[in-house]
Protein backbone atom coordinates (compact mmCIF):
# COMPACT_ATOMS: atom_id res chain seq x y z
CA UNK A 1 83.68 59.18 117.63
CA UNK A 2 86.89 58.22 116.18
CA UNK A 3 87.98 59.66 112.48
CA UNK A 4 90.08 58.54 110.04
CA UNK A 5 92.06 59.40 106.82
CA UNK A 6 90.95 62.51 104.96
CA UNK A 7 88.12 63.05 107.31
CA UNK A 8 91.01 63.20 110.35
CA UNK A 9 93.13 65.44 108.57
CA UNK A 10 90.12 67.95 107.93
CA UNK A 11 89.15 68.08 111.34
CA UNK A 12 92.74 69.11 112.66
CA UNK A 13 92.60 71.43 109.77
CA UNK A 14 89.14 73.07 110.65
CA UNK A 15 89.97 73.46 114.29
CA UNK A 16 94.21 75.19 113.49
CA UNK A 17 92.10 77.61 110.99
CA UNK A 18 91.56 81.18 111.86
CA UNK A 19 88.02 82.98 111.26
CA UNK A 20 90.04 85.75 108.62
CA UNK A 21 89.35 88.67 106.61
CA UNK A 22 91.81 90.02 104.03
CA UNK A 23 94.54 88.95 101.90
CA UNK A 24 98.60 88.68 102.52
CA UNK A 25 100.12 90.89 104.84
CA UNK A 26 96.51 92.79 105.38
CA UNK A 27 94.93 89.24 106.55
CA UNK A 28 93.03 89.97 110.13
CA UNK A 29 92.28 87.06 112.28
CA UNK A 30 89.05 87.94 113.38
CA UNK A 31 88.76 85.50 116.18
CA UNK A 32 92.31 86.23 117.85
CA UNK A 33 91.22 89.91 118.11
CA UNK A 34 88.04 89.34 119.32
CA UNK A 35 89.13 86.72 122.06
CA UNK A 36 91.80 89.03 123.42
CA UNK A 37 89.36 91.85 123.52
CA UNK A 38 86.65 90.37 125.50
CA UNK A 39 89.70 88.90 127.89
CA UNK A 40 91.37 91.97 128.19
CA UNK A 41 87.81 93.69 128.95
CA UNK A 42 87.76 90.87 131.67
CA UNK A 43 90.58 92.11 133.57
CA UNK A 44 89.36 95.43 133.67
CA UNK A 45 86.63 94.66 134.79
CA UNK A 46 88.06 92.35 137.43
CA UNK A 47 90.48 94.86 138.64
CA UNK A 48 88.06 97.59 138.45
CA UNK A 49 85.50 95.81 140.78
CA UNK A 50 88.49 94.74 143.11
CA UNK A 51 89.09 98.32 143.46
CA UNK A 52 85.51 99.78 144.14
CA UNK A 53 85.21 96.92 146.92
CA UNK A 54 88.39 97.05 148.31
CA UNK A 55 87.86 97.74 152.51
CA UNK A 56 90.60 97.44 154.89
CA UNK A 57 88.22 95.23 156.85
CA UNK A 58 87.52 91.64 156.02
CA UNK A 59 88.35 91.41 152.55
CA UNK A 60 85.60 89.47 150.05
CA UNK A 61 86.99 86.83 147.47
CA UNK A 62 87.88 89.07 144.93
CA UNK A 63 90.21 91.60 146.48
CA UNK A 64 91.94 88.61 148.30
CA UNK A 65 92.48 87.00 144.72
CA UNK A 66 93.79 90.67 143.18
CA UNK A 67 95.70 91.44 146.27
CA UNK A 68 97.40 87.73 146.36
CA UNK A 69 98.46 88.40 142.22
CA UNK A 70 99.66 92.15 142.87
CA UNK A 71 101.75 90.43 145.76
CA UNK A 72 102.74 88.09 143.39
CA UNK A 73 104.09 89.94 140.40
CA UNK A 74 105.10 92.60 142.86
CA UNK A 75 108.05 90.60 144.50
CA UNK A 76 108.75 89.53 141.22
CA UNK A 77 109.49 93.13 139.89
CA UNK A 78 111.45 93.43 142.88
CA UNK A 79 113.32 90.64 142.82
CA UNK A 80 114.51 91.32 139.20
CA UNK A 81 113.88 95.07 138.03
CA UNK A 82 116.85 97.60 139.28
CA UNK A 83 115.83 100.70 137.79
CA UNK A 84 113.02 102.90 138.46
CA UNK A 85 109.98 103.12 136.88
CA UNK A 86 106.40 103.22 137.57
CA UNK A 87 105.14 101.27 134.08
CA UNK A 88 107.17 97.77 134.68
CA UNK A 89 105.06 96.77 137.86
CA UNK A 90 101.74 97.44 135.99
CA UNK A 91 103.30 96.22 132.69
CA UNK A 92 103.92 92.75 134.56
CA UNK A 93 100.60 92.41 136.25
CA UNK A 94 98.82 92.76 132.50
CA UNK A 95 100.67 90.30 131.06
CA UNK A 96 100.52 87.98 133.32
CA UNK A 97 97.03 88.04 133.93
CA UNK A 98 96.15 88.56 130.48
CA UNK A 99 98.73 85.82 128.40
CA UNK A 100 97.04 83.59 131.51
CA UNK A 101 93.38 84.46 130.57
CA UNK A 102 94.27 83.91 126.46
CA UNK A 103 96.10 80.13 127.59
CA UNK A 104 93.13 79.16 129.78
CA UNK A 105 91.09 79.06 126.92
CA UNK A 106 93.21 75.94 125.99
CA UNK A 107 91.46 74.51 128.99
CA UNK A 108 87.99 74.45 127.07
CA UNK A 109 86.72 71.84 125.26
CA UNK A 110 87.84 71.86 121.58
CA UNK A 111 84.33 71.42 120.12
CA UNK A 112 81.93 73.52 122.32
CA UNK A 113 82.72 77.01 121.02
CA UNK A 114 83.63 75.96 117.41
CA UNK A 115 80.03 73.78 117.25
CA UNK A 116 78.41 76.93 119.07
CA UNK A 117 80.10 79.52 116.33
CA UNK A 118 79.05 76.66 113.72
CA UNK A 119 75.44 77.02 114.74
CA UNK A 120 75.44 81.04 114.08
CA UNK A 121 76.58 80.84 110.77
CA UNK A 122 80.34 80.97 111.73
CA UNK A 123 82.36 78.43 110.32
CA UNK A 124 86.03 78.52 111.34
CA UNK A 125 86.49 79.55 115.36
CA UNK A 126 89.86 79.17 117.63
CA UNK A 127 89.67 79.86 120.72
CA UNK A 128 93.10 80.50 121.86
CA UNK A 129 94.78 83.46 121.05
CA UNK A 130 98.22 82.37 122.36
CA UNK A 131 98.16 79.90 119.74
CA UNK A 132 98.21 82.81 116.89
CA UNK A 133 101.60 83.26 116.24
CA UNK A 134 100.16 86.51 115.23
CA UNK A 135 99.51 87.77 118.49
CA UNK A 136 102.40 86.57 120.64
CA UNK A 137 105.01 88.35 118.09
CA UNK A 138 102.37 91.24 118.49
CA UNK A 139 102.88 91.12 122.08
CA UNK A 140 106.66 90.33 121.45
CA UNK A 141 107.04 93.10 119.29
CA UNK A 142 105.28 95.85 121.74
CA UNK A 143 107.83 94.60 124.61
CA UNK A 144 110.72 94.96 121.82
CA UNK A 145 110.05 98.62 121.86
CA UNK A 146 109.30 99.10 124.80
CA UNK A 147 113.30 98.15 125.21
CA UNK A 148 114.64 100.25 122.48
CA UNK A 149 112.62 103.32 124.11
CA UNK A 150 114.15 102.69 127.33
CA UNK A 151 117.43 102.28 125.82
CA UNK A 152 117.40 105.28 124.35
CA UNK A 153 115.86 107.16 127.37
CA UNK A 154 118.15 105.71 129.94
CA UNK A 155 121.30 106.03 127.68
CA UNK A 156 120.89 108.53 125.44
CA UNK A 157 121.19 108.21 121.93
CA UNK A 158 124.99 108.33 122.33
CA UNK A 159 125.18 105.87 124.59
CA UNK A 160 122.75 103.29 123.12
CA UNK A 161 124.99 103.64 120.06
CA UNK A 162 128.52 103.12 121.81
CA UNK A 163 126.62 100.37 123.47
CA UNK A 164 125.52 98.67 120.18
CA UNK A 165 129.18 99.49 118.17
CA UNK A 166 131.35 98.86 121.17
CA UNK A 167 130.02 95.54 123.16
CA UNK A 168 131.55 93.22 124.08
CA UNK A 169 135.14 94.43 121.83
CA UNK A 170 135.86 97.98 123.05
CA UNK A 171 137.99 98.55 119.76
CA UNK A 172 136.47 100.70 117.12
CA UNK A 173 137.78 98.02 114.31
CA UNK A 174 135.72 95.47 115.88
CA UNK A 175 132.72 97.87 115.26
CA UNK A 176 131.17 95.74 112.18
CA UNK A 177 131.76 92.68 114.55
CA UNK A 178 129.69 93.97 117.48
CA UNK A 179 127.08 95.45 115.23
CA UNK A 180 126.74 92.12 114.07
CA UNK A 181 126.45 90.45 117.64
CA UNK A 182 124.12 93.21 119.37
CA UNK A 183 121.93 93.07 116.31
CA UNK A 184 121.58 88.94 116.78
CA UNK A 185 120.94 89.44 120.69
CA UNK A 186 118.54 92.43 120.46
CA UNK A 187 116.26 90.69 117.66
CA UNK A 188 116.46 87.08 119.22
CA UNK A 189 114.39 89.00 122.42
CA UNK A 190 111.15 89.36 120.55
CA UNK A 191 112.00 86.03 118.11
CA UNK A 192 112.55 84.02 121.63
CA UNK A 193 109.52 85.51 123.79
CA UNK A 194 106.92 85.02 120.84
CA UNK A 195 107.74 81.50 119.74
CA UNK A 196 108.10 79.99 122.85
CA UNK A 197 104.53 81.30 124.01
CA UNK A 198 102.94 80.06 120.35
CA UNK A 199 104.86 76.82 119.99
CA UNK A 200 104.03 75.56 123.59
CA UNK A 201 100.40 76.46 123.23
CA UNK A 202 100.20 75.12 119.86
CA UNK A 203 101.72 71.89 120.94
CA UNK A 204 99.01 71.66 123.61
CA UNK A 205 96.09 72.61 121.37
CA UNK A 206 96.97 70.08 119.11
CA UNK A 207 97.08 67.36 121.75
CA UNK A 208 93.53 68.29 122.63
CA UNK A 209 92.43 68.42 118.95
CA UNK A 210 94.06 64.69 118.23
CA UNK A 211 92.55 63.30 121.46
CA UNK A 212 89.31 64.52 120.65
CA UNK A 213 89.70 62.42 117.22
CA UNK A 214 89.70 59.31 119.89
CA UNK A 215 86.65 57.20 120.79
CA UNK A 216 84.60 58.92 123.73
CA UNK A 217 85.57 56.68 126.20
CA UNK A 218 89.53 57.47 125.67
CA UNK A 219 89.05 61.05 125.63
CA UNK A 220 88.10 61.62 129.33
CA UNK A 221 90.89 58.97 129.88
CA UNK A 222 93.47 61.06 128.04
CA UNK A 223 91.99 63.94 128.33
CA UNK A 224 91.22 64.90 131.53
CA UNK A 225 95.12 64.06 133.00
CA UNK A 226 96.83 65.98 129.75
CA UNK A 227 93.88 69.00 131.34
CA UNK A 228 95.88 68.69 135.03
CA UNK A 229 99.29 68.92 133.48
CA UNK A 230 98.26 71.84 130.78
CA UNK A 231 97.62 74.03 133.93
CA UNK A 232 101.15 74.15 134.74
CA UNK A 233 101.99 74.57 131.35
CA UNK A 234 99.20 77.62 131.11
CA UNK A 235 100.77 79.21 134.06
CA UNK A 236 104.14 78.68 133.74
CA UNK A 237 104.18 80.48 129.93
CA UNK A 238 102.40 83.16 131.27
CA UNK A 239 105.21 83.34 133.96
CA UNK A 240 107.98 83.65 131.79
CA UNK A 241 106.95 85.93 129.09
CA UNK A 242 105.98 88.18 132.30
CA UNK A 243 109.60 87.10 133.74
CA UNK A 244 111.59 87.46 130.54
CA UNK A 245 109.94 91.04 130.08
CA UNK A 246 110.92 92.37 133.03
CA UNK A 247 114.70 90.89 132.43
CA UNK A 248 114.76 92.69 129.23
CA UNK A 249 113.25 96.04 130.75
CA UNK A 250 115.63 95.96 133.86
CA UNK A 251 118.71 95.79 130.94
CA UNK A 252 117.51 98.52 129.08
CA UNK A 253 117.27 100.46 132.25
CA UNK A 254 121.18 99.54 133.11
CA UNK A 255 123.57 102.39 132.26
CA UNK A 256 127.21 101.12 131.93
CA UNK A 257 128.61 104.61 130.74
């Protein structure tokens, strides 16, 4: 049924609030957590069952599927990692998988689980974690150091510093200058992988929630071609935040001394 006015406006606010505990900085979103949990529990579990089937005969469903996304992420690693390491590969394969999982639950209806939560006494529910800006800088953030360790391992202290004072003016007066610059670039990494995940997910979340708010018989109309193109979408941000880590990783690795 179609809503208007205040009644509109509260049901767009309902469905972008989190289920929270705490106050400020402290404030846990109770939903995000849990959702990435059970997802992440998922892919263990997936993997893990993939791997206690796995037969170098005929191969069932599920080690095809695992096999086809190791494949997958594999030639990606090699295609744009040049150091050595035996975390990136693995790295790549969680993310993926797992910023996929957290999208796809874009992909269910915007009322089901909310209504369902409702029911048990639960009354503010989302779904998606992606669409916590929350977790994608806490993702963003765990990648971030994840670069500064390897910059520091690769290089050495010494060198991550000459490489932070001295790029791209080799000049020790243009030292407050770089500083400046490699300070911008390094902190625009996490900044640029986090709100590109949230604000595209957001931005189809909230195309879901205002075409639910149209009469029933627009909403499969709308709704079920905007589904279609959201599965690129889905994919493809789960693609590049898998992409953009690996980038970041392979220049940490990179020793110009």
């Amino acid at each position: 049924m179609a809503e208007t006015g205040s009644s509109a406006t509260d049901y767009i606010r309902h469905h972008l609030t989190n289920l929270s505990v705490g106050e400020g900085f402290w404030t846990f979103h109770l939903d995000t957590l849990a959702f990435s949990f059970v997802l992440g529990m998922v892919i263990l579990a997936l993997f893990r069952t993939a791997a206690r089937r796995a037969t170098s005969d005929v191969p069932g469903p599920i080690q095809n599927f695992v096999e086809i996304l190791v494949d997958f992420v594999d030639t990606q690693v090699k295609d744009t990692f040049h150091g050595r390491s035996e975390l990136i590969a693995p790295l790549a394969l969680t993310i993926f998988v797992w910023v996929f999982l957290m999208n796809f639950m874009d992909l269910i209806p915007v009322d089901l689980l909310p209504w369902a939560a409702k029911k048990a006494g639960v009354h503010y529910l989302r779904v998606v974690p992606t669409t916590d800006v929350n977790a994608t800088f806490a993702m963003s953030l765990t990648v971030f150091a994840l670069i500064i360790f390897y910059s520091l391992k690769i290089k050495g202290p010494l060198g991550f510093a000459k490489e932070m004072t001295l790029s791209p003016f080799p000049k020790w007066y243009f030292i407050p200058v770089n500083l400046v610059l490699k300070l911008v670039e390094e902190l625009a990494k996490p900044v640029s992988l986090a709100l590109r995940l949230f604000g595209n997910l957001y931005a189809g979340e909230l195309i879901f929630i205002l075409i639910a708010l149209l009469p029933w018989y627009l909403q499969f109309l709308l709704g079920w071609p905007w589904a279609v193109f959201h599965i690129l979408i889905i994919t493809l941000q789960a693609f590049i935040f898998m992409v953009l880590t690996i980038v970041y990783l392979s220049m940490a690795h990179e020793d110009h001394a």
